[in-house]
Protein backbone atom coordinates (compact mmCIF):
# COMPACT_ATOMS: atom_id res chain seq x y z
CA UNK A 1 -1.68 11.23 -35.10
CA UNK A 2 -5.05 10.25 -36.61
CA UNK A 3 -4.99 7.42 -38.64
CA UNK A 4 -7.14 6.69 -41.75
CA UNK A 5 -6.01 3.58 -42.71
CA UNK A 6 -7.20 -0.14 -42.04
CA UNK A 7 -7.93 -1.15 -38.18
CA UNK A 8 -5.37 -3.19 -36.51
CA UNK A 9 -8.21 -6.11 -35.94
CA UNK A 10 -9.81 -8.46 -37.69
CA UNK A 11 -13.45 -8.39 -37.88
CA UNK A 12 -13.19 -11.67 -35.98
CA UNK A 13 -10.92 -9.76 -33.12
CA UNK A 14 -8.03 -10.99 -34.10
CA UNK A 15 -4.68 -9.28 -35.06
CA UNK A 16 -3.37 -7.97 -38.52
CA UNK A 17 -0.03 -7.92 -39.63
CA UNK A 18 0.60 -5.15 -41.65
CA UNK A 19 2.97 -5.37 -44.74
CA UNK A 20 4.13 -1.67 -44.17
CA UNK A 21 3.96 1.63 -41.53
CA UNK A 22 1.17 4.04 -42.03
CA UNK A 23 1.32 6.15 -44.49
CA UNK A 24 1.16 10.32 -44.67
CA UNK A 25 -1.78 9.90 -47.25
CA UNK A 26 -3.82 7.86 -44.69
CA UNK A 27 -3.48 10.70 -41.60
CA UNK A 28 -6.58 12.60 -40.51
CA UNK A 29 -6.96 15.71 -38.65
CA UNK A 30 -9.47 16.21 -35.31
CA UNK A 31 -12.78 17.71 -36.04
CA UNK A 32 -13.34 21.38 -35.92
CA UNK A 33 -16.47 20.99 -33.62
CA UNK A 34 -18.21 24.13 -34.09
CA UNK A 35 -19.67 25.96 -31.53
CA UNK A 36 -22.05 28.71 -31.17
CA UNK A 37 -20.60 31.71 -30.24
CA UNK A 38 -18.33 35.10 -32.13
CA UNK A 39 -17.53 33.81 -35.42
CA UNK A 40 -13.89 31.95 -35.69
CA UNK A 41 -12.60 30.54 -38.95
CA UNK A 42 -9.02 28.44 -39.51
CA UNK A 43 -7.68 28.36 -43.06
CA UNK A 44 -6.04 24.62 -43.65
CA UNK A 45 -3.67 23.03 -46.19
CA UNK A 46 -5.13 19.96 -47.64
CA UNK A 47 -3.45 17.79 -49.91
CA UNK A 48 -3.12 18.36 -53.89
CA UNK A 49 -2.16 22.54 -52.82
CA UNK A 50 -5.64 23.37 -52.22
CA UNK A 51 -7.26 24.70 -48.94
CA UNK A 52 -10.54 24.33 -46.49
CA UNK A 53 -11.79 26.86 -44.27
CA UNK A 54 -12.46 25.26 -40.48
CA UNK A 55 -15.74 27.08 -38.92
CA UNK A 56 -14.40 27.12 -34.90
CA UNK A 57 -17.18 29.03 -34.39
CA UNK A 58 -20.15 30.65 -35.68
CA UNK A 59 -22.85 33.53 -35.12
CA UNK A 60 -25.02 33.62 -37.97
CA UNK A 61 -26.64 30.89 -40.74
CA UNK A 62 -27.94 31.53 -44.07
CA UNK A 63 -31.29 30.30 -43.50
CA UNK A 64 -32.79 29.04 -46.51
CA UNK A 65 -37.03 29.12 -46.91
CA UNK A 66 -38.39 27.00 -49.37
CA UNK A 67 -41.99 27.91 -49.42
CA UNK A 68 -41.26 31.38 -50.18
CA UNK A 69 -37.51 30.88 -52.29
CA UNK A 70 -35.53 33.25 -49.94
CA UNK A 71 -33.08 32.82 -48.07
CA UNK A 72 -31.62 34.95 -45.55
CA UNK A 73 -29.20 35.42 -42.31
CA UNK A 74 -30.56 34.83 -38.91
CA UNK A 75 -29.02 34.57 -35.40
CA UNK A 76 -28.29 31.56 -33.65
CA UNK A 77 -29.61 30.86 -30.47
CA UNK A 78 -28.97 27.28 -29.42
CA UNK A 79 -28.57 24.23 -30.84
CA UNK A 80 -31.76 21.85 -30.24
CA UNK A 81 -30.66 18.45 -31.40
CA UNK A 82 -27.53 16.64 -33.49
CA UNK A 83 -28.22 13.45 -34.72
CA UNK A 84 -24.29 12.97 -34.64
CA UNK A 85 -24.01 12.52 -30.82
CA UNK A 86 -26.55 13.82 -28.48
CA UNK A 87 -24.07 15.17 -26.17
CA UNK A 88 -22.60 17.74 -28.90
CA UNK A 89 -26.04 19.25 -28.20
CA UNK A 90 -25.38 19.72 -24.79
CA UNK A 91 -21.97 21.56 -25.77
CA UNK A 92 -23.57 23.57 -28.95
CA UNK A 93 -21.28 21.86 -31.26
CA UNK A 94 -22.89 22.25 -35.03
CA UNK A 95 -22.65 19.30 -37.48
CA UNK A 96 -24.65 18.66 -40.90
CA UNK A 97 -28.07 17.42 -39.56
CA UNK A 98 -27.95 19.43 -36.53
CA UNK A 99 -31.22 21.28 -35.93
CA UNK A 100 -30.64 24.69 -34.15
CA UNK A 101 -32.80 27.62 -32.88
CA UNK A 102 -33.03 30.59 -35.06
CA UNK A 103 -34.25 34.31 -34.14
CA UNK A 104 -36.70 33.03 -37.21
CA UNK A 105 -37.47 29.33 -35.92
CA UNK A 106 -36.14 25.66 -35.78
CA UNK A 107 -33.88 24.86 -39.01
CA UNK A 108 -31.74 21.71 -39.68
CA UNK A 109 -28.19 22.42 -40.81
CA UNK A 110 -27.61 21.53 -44.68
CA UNK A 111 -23.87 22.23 -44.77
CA UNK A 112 -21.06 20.80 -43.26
CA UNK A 113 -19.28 23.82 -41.23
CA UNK A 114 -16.17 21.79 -40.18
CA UNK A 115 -15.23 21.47 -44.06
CA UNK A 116 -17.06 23.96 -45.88
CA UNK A 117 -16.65 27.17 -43.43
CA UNK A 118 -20.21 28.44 -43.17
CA UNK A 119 -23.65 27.57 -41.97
CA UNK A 120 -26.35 26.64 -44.31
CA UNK A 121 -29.63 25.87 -43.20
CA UNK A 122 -32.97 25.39 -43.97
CA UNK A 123 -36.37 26.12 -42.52
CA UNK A 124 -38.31 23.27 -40.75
């Protein structure tokens, strides 16, 4: 189970006693990680009734251009860079702040796929 709550150390290394167990309200989920590849979405239950969409993976971005006002869907090719953890752009895993290679150029990821269920990007 991932846990939300407060760590089990001090800042000074030494132990806490907690007062109580952890709580439901304080559990976390894993990442979605999204890759490139067929697009692959996960509907979740989130607390409070509502729902998110997890982006497993994804084909396409809505590629916004700012100079011109358009914006439009383009292909991904590869992911360049993520600012997250340089490995995840070794394994094509898209984050916010990830810059990726378009069929129309370089663009840096604006959304956040894991919560929001789509790719939004604009051009560099």
């Amino acid at each position: 189970m991932r846990w939300q709550g407060r760590s089990k150390r001090k800042y000074t290394g030494g132990r806490l006693h907690f007062h109580r167990k952890k709580k439901k309200h304080e559990a976390g989920r894993p990442a979605a990680q999204t890759t490139v590849g067929v697009t692959r979405r996960k509907k979740i239950g989130v607390r409070g009734g509502g729902g998110k969409i997890r982006l497993l993976r994804c084909e396409f971005a809505n590629v916004a251009d700012m100079k011109s006002g358009t914006t439009r869907t383009a292909k991904i090719i590869t992911v360049k860079s993520n600012p997250a953890n340089p490995f995840f752009a070794r394994r094509n895993i898209t984050t916010k702040g990830t810059v990726i290679e378009t069929e129309i150029g370089d663009v840096i990821v604006t959304s956040r796929p894991g919560q929001d269920g789509v790719v939004n990007a604009r051009l560099i």
